[in-house]
Protein backbone atom coordinates (compact mmCIF):
# COMPACT_ATOMS: atom_id res chain seq x y z
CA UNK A 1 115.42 -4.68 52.88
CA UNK A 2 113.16 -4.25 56.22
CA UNK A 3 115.68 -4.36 59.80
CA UNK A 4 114.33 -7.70 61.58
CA UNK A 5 111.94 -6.68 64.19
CA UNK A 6 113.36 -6.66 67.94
CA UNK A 7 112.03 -9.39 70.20
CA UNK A 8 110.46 -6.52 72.40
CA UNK A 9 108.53 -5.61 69.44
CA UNK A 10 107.26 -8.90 68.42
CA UNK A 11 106.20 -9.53 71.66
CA UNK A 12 104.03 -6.31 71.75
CA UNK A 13 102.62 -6.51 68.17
CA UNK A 14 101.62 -10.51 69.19
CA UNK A 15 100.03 -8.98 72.34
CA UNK A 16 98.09 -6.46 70.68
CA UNK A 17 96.57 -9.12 68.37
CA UNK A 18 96.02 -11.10 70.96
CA UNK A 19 93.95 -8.48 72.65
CA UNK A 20 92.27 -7.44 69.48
CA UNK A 21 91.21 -10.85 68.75
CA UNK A 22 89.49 -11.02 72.54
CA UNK A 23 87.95 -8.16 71.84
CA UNK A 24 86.15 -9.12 68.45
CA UNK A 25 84.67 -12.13 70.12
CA UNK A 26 83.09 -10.64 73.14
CA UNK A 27 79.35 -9.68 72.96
CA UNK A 28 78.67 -6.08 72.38
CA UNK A 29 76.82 -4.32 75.20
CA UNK A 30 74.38 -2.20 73.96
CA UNK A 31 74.64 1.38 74.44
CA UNK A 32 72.41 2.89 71.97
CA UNK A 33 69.66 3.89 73.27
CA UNK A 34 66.18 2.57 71.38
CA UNK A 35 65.50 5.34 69.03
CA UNK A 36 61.37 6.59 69.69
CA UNK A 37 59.42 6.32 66.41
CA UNK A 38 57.19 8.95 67.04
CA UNK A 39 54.93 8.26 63.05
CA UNK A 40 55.05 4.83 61.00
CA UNK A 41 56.61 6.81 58.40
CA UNK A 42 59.67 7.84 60.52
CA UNK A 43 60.96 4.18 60.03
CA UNK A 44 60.78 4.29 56.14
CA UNK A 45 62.88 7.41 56.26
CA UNK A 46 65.46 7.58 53.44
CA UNK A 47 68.54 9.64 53.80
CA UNK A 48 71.88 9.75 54.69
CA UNK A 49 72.58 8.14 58.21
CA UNK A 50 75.71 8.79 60.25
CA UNK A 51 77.51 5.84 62.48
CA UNK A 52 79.07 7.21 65.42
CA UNK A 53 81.55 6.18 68.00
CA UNK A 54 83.25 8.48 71.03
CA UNK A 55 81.79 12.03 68.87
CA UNK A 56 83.80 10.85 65.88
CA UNK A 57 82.00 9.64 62.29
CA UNK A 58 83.60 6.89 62.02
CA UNK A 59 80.77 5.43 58.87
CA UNK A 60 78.45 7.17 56.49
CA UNK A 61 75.81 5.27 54.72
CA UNK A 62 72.41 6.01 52.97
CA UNK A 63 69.02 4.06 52.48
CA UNK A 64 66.34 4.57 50.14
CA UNK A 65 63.87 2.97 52.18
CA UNK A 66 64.68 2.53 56.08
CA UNK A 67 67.67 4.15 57.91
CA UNK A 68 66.52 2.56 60.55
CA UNK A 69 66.48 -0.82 59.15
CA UNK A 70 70.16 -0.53 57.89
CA UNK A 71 71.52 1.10 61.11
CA UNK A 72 69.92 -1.68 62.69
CA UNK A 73 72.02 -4.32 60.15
CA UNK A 74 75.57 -2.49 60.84
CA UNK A 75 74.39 -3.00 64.85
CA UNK A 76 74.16 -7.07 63.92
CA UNK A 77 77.11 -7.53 61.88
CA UNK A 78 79.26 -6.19 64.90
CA UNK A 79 81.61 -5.18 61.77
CA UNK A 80 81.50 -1.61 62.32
CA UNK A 81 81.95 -0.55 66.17
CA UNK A 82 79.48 2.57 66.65
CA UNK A 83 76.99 3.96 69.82
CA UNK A 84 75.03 6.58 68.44
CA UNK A 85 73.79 7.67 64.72
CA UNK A 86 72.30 10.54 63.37
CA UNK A 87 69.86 10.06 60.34
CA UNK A 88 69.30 13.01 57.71
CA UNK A 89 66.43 12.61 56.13
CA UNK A 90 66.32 13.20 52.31
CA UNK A 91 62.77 12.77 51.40
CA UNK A 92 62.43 14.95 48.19
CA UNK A 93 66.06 14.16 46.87
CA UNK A 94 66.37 11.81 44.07
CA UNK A 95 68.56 8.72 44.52
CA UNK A 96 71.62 10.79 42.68
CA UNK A 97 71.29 13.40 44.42
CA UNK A 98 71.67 10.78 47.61
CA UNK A 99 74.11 8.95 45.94
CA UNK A 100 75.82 12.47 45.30
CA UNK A 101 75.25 13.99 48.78
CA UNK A 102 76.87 10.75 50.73
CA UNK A 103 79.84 10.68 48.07
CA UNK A 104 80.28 14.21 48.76
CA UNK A 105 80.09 13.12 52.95
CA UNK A 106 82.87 10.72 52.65
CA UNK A 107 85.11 12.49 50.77
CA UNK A 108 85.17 15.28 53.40
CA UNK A 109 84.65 13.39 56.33
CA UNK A 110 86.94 10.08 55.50
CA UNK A 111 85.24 7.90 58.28
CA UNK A 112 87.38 4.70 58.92
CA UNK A 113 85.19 2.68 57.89
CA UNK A 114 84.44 3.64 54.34
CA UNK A 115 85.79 3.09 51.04
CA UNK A 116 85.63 5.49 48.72
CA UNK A 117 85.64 3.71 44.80
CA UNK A 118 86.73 5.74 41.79
């Protein structure tokens, strides 16, 4: 059976929600800076693209057609809190060998905001 929690306690765990929930619902400023497409092409780039916040991997993703265009989703959603990304283009791979390759990412990496499925 858990000890009750002290009212101390309480009070700083409701706190910390409360801050937390203030924090969800305030705009996101943008601090990524607009990525320069230097070829068309560069936008359809598929690969394995990295989601970074304060030097730390905190998501790893792939796209088969635009890293771009997915980075650009996770930046909309405001689900995953991130200002920079790194995109490694896979251009020859097949999509197992991306699946493989970002399964292989996450399992060594363990970003916070991944799930890694059996």
């Amino acid at each position: 059976m858990r000890k009750p929690l002290s009212a101390e306690k309480t009070q700083r765990l409701r706190l910390r929600a409360e801050l937390h929930h203030k924090n969800k619902r305030k705009k996101r400023k943008s601090t990524i800076k607009p990525l320069e497409i230097q070829n068309i092409s560069d936008n359809f780039v598929k690969g394995i693209y990295f989601l970074i916040k304060n030097d730390s991997i905190v998501y790893v993703g792939q796209s088969k057609d635009s890293c771009i265009s997915r980075i650009s989703d996770h930046y909309r959603d405001m689900k995953k809190d991130f200002d920079s990304f790194r995109i490694m283009p896979l251009l020859g791979d097949s999509d197992s060998q991306i699946n493989f390759k970002e399964r292989n990412y996450i399992k060594s990496i363990k970003p916070i905001y991944n799930i890694i499925h059996n």
